[in-house]
Protein backbone atom coordinates (compact mmCIF):
# COMPACT_ATOMS: atom_id res chain seq x y z
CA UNK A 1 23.12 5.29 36.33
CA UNK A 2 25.41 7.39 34.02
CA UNK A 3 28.36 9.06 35.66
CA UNK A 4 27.51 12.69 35.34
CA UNK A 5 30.62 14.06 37.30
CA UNK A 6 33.49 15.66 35.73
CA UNK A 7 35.91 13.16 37.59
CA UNK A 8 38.89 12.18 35.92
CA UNK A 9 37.84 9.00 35.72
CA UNK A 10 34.43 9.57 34.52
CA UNK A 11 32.71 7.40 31.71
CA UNK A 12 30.90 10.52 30.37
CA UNK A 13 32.92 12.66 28.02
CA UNK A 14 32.25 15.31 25.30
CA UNK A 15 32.25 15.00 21.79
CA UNK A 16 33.39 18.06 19.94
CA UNK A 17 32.49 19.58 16.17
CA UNK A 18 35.52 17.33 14.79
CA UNK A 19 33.77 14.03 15.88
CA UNK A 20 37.00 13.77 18.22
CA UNK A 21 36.08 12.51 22.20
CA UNK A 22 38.82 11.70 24.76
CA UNK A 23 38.84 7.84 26.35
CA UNK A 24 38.37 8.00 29.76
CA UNK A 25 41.36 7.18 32.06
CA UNK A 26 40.26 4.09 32.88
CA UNK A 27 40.50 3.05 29.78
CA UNK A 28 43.27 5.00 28.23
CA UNK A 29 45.48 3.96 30.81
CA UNK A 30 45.86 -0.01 28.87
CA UNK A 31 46.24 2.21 25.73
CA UNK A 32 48.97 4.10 23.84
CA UNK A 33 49.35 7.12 21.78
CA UNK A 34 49.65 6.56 18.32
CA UNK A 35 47.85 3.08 18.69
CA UNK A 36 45.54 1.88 16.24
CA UNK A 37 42.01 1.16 17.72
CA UNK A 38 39.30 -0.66 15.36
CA UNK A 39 35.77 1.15 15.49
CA UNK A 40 32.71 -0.50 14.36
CA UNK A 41 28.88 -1.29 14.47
CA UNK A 42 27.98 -3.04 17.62
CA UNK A 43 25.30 -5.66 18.07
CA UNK A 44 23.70 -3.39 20.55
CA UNK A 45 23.26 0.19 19.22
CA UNK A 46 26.76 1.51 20.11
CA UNK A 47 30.15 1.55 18.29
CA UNK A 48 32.27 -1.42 19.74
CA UNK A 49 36.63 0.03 19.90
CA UNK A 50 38.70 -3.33 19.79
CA UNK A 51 42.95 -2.90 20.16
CA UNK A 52 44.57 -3.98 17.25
CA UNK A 53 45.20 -6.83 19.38
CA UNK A 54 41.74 -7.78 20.12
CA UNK A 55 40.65 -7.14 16.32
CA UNK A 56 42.69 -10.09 14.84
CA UNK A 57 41.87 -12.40 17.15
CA UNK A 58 38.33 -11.41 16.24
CA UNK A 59 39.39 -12.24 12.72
CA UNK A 60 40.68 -15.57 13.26
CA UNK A 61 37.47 -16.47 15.27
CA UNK A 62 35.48 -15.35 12.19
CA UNK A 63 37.96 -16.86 10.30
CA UNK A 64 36.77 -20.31 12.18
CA UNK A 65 32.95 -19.60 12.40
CA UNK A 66 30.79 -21.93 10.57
CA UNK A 67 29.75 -19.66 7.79
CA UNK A 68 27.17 -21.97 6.51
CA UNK A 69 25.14 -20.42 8.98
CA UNK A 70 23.46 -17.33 7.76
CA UNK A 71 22.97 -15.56 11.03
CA UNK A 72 27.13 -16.51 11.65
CA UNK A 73 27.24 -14.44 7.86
CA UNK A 74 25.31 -11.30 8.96
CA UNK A 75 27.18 -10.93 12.01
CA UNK A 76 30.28 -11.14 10.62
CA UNK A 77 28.99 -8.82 8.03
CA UNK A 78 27.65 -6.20 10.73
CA UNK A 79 30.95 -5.91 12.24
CA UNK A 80 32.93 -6.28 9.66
CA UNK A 81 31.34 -4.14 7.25
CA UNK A 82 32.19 -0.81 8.19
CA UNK A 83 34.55 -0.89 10.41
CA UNK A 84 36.77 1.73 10.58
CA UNK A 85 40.65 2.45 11.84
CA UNK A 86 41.75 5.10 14.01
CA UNK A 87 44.51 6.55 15.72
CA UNK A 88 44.89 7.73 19.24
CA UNK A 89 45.96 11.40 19.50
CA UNK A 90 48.44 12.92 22.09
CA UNK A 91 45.43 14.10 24.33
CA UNK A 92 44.22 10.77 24.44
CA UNK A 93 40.71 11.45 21.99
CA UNK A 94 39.76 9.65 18.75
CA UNK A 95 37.60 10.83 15.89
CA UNK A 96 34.57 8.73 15.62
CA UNK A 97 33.58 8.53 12.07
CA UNK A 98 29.99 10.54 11.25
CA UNK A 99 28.45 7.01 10.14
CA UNK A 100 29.21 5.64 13.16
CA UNK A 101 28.48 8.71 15.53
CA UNK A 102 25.22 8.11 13.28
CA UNK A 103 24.50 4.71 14.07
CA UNK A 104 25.42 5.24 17.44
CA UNK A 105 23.03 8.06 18.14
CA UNK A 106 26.13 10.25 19.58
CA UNK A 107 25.49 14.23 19.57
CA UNK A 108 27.44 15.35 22.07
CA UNK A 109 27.64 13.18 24.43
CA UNK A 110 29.21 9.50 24.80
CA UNK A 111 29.36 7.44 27.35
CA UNK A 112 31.72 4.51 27.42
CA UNK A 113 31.35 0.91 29.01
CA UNK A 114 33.72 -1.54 29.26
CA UNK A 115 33.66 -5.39 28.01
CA UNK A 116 36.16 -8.41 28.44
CA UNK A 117 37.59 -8.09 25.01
CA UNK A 118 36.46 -4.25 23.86
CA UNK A 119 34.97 -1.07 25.50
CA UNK A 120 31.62 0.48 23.75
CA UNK A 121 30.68 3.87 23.14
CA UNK A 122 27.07 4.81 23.79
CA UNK A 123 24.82 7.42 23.44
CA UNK A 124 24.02 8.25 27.31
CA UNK A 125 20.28 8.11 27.43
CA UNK A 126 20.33 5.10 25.06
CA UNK A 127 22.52 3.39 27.02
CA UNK A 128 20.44 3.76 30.61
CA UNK A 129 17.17 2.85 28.72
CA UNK A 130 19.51 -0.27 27.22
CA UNK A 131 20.33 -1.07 30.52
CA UNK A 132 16.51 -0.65 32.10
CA UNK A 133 15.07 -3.27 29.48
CA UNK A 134 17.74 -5.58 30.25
CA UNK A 135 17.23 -5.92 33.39
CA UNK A 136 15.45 -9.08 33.15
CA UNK A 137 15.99 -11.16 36.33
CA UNK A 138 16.03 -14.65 34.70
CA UNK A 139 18.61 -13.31 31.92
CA UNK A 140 21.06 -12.04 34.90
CA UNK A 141 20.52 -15.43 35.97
CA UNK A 142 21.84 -17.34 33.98
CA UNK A 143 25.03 -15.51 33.88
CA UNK A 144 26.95 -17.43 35.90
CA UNK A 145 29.34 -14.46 37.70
């Protein structure tokens, strides 16, 4: 269930006119101003935010893929394709580009979960329907935890 609190800490945060949303604490906190973050299409419809870090170890694993493989290719492709650099601000936001926001379904609202390796920005109600039609028990499963 989405966080709909105003907590400091909360995973539910405004987008404004600008395109610009602030990263929740939680996240921020592994962050610095100034840093570069790497926004692109996700696999799932949501914008995946690597660290600059993150993003060229990404590379080098696409770097190794076996691109023989067309659906290695289009994957590559869909995050590599248009993704897009940005800069954390002094309040802690980023500007999400329109395309993205777009692809994304973001209006004004975005809710962010985090991954091993990245954190995701979602569109709230797409993210809690996401989350309803994944909840297959034999898929959870076989995730070993």
């Amino acid at each position: 269930m989405v966080n709909k609190g105003r907590k400091r800490n909360s995973r539910l945060h405004r987008m404004d006119q600008k395109g610009r949303v602030a990263i929740p604490f939680s996240i921020r906190r592994d962050l610095r101003y100034g840093e570069l973050l790497y926004l692109t299409k996700g696999l799932d419809p949501c914008i995946y935010v690597y660290t600059e870090e993150e993003w060229k170890k990404l590379i080098a694993r696409f770097e190794e893929a076996s691109l023989g493989k067309t659906s290695v290719r289009k994957k590559i492709r869909k995050i590599m394709g248009e993704v897009e650099e940005v800069e954390i601000d002094p309040q802690g936001r980023i500007r999400i580009p329109s395309h993205l926001a777009q692809y994304a379904g973001l209006e004004d609202q975005c809710f962010f979960a985090r991954m091993p390796r990245w954190f995701e920005i979602w569109n709230p109600e797409r993210y809690r329907e996401y989350m309803e039609e994944s909840e297959d028990e034999e898929e959870i499963e076989e995730f070993p935890l």
